[in-house]
C-alpha atoms as a PDB file:
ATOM      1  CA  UNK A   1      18.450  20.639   5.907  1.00  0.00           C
ATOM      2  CA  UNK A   2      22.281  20.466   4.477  1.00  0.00           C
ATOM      3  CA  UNK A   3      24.716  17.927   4.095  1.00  0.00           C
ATOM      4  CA  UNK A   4      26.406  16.982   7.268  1.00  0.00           C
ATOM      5  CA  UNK A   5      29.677  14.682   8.357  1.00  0.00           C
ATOM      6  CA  UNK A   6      28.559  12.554  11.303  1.00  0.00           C
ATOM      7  CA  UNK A   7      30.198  10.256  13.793  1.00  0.00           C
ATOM      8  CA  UNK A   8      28.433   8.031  16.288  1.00  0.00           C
ATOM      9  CA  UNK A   9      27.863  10.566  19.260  1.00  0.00           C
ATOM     10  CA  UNK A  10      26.329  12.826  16.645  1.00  0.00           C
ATOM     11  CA  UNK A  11      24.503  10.348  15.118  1.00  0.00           C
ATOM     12  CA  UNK A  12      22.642  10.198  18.562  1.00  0.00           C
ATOM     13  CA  UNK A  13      22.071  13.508  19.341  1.00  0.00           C
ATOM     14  CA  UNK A  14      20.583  14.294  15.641  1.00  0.00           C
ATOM     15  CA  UNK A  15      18.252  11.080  15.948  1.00  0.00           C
ATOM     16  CA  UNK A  16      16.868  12.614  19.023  1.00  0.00           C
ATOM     17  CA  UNK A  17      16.645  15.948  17.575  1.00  0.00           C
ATOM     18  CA  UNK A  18      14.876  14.545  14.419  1.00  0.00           C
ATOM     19  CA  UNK A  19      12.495  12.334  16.304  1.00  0.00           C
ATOM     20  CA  UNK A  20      11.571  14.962  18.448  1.00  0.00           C
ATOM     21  CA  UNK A  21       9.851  17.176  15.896  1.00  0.00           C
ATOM     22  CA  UNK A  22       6.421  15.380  16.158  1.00  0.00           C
ATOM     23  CA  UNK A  23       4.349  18.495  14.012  1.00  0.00           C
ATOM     24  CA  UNK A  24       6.497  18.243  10.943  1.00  0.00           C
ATOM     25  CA  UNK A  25       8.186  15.688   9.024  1.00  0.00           C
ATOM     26  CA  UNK A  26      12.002  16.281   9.268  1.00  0.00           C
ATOM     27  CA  UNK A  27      15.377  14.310   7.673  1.00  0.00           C
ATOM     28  CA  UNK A  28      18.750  15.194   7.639  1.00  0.00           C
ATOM     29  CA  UNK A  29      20.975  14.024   4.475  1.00  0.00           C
ATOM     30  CA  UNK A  30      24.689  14.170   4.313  1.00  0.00           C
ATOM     31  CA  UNK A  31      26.731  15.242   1.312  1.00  0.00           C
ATOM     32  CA  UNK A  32      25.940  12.797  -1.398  1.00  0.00           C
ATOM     33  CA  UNK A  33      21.867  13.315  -0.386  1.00  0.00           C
ATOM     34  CA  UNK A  34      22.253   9.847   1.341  1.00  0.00           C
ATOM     35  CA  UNK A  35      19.167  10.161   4.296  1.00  0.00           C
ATOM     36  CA  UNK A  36      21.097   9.830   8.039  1.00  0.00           C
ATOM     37  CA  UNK A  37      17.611  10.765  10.026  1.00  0.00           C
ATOM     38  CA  UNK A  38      14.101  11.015   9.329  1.00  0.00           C
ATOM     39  CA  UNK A  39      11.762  11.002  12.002  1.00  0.00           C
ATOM     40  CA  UNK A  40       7.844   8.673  11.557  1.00  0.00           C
ATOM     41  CA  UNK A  41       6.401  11.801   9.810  1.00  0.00           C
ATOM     42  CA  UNK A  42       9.024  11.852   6.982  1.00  0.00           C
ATOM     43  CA  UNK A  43       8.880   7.960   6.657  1.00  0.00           C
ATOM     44  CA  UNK A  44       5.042   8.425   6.127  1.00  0.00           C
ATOM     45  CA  UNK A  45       5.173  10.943   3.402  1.00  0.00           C
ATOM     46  CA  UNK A  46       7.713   8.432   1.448  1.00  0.00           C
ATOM     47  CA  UNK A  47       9.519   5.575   1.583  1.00  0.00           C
ATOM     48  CA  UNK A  48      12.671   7.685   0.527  1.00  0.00           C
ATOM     49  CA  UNK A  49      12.805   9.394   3.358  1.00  0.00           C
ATOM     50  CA  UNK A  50      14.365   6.069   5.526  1.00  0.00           C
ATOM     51  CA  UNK A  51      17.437   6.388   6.629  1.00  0.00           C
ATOM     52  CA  UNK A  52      19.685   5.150   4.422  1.00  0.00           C
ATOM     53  CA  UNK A  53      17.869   5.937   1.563  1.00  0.00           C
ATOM     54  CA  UNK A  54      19.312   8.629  -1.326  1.00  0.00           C
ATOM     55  CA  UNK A  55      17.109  11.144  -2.387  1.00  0.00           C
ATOM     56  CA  UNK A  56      18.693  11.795  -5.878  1.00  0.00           C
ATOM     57  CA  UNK A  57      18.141   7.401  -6.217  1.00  0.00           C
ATOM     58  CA  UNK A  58      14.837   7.486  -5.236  1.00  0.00           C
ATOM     59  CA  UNK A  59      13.989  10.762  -7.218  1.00  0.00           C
ATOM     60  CA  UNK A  60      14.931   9.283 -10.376  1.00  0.00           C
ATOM     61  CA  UNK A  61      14.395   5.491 -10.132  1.00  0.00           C
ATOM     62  CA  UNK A  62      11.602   4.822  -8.096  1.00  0.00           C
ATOM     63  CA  UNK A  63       9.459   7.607  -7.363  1.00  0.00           C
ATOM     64  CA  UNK A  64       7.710   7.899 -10.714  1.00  0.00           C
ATOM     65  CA  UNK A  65       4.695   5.750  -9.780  1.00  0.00           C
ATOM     66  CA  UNK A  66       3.965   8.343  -6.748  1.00  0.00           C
ATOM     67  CA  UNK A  67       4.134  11.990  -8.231  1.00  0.00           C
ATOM     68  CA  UNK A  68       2.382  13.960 -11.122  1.00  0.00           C
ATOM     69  CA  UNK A  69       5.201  13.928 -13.957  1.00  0.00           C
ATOM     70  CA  UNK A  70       5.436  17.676 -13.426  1.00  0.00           C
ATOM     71  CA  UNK A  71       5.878  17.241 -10.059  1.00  0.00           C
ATOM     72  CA  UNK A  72       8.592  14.526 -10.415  1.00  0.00           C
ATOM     73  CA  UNK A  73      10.186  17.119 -12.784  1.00  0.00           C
ATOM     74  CA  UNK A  74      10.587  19.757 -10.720  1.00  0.00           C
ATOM     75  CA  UNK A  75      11.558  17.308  -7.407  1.00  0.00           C
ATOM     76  CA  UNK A  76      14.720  15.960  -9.582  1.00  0.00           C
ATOM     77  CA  UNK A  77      15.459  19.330 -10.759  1.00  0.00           C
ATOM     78  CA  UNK A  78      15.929  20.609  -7.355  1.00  0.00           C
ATOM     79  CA  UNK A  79      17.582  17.431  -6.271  1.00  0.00           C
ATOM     80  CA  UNK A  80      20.318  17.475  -9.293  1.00  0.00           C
ATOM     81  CA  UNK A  81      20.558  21.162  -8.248  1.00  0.00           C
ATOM     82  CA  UNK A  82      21.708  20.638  -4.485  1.00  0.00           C
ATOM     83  CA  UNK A  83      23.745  17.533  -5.656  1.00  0.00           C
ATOM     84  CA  UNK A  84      25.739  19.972  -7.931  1.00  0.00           C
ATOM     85  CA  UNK A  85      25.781  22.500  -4.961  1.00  0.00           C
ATOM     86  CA  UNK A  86      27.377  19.899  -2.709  1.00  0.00           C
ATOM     87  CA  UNK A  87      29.625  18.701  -4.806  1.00  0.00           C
ATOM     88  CA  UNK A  88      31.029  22.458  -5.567  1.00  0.00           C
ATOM     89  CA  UNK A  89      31.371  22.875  -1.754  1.00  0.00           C
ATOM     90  CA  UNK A  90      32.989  19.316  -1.360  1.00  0.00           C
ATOM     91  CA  UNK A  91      36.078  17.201  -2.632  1.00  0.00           C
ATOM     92  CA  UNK A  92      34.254  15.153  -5.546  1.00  0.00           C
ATOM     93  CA  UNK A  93      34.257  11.441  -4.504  1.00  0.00           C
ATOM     94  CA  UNK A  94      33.704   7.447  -5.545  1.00  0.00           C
ATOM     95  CA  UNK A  95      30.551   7.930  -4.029  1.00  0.00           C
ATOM     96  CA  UNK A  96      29.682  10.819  -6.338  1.00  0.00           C
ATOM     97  CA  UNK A  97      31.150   9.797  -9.460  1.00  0.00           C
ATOM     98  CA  UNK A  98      28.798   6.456  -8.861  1.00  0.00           C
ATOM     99  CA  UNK A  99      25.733   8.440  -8.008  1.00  0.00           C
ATOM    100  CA  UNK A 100      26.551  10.265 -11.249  1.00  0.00           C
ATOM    101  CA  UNK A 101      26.955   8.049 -13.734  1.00  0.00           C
ATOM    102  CA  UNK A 102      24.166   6.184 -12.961  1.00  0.00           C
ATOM    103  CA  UNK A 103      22.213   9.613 -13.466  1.00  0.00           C
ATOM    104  CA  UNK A 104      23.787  10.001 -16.844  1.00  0.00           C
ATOM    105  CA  UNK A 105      22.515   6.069 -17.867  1.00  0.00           C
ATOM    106  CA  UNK A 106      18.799   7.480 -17.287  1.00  0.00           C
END
């Protein structure tokens, strides 16, 4: 799914969306891979997946205990990837310059 600027009306509308796909787990992040939605399949596959939760964060401090280190790998890789694709699409940010330099402590 891609990032996505919410307000409280469409906050509502993509909760029931999300929680309405009951075959599949499904989560929408916004523009800093921050998780708005995830629907009980998505929580179930990973913690990560909670709203509220950032999927770069979780990628590169806390999921190493639960994937194969070529797995983990190639999850960041394609995280860092759509971080730097959102942040070429979008005004750089506080937000990302924190989510970044924490990257670049690792």
């Amino acid at each position: 799914m891609s990032t996505f600027q919410h307000d409280e009306s469409r906050r509502s509308e993509l909760k029931s969306l999300v929680e309405s796909l009951t075959s599949h787990p499904a989560f929408v992040y916004d523009k800093h891979m921050n998780v708005v939605e995830s629907n009980q399949l998505a929580r179930e596959v990973a913690a990560g997946f909670t709203a509220g939760s950032n999927l770069v964060r979780t990628a590169f401090f806390s999921a190493a205990a639960h994937a194969s280190p070529e797995d983990l790998a190639i999850g960041r890789a394609q995280l860092v990837a759509l971080l730097r694709k959102s942040l070429l699409r979008n005004a750089e940010d506080g937000r990302y310059l924190d989510l970044i330099g924490e990257l670049a402590r690792v």
